[in-house]
Protein backbone atom coordinates (compact mmCIF):
# COMPACT_ATOMS: atom_id res chain seq x y z
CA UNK A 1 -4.36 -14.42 -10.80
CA UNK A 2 -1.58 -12.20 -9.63
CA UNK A 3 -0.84 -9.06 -11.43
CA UNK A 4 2.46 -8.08 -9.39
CA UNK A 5 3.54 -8.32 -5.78
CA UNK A 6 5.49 -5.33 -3.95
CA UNK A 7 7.67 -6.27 -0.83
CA UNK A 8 7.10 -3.20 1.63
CA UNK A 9 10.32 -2.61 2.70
CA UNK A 10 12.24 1.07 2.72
CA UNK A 11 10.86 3.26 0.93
CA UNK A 12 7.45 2.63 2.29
CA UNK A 13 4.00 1.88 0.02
CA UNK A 14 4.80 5.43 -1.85
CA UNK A 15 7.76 4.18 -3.47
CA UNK A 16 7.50 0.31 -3.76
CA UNK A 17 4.06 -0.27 -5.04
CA UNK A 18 4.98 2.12 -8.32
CA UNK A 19 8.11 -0.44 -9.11
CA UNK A 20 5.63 -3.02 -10.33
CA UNK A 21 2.78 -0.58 -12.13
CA UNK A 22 2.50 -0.11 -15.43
CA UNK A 23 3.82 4.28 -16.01
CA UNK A 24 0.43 4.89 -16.71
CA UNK A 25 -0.69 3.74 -13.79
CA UNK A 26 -1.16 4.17 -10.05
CA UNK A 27 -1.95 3.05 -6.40
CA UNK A 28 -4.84 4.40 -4.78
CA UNK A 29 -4.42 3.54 -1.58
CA UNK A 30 -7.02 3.86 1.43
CA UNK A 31 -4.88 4.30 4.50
CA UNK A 32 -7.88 3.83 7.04
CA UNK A 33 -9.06 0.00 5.27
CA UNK A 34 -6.20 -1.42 7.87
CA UNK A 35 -5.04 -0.84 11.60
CA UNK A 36 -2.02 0.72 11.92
CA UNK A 37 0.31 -0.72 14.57
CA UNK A 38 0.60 1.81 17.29
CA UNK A 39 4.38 1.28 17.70
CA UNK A 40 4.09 3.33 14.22
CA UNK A 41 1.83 6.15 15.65
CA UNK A 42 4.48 6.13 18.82
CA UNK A 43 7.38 6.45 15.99
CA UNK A 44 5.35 9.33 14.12
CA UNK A 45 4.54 11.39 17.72
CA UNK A 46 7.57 11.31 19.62
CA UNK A 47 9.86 11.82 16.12
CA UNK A 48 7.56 14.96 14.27
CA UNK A 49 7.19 12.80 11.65
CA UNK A 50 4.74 14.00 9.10
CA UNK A 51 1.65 11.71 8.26
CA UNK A 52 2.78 11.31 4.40
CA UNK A 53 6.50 10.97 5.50
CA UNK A 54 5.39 7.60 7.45
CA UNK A 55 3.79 6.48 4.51
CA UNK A 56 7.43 7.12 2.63
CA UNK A 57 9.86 5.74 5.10
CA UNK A 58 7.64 2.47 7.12
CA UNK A 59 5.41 -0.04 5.69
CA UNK A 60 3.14 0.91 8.11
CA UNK A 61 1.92 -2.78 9.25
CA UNK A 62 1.57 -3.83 5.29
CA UNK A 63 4.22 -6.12 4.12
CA UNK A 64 3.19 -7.21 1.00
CA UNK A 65 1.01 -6.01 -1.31
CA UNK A 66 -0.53 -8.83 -4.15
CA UNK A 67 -2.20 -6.47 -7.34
CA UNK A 68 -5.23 -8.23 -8.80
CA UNK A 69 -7.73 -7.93 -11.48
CA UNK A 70 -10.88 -6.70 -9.71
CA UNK A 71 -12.89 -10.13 -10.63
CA UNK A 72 -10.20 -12.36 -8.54
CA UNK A 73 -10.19 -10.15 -5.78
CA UNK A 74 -12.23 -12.01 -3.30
CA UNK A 75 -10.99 -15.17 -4.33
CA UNK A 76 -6.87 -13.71 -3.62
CA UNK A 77 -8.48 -12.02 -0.66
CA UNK A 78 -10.18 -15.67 0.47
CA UNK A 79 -7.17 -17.76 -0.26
CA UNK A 80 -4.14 -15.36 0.86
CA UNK A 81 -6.34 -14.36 4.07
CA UNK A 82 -6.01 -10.76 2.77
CA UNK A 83 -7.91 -7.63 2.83
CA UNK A 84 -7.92 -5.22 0.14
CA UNK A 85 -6.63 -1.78 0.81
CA UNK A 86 -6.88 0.08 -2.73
CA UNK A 87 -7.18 -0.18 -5.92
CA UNK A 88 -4.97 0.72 -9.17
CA UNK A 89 -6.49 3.16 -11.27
CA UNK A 90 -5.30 5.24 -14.36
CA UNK A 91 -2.57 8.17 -13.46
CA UNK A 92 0.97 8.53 -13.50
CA UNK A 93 3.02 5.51 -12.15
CA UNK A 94 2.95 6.67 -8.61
CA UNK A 95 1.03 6.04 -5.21
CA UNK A 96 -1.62 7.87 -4.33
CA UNK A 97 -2.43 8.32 -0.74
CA UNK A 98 -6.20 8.63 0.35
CA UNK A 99 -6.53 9.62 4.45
């Protein structure tokens, strides 16, 4: 059922979800499907740290993201007590951020 699994550690969801994509490829990603910690909007305030940048450098409250084909995702959802926050879609092997 599971595609590929990204630990979101440094380098953020912008540069660990592309390790396990195919190069043609890429994560759509739909920053406002999840809370965001506030310690993270704290971080982003008081250091001038871009919006995108965040993305980069923290996971953001995400730790690890499962890829699934879209006819198991409510079972993975169900079963890892997940919620979905994107989807992969054709492109270039990268993350694509969606605010």
């Amino acid at each position: 059922m599971i595609k590929g699994l990204a630990h979101i550690t440094g380098g953020g969801l912008i540069d660990n979800l592309p390790r396990v994509l195919p190069k043609n490829c890429e994560a759509v990603i739909e920053t406002k499907s999840w809370r965001v910690p506030n310690i993270f909007q704290v971080l982003q305030r008081n250091g001038n740290v871009g919006r995108s940048e965040m993305y980069q450098v923290f996971n953001m409250g995400i730790g690890m993201v499962a890829i699934v084909s879209e006819r198991d995702a409510k079972r993975a959802m169900s079963i890892l007590r997940a919620k979905r926050i994107g989807r992969i879609e054709r492109g270039k092997g990268r993350t694509r951020l969606v605010f």
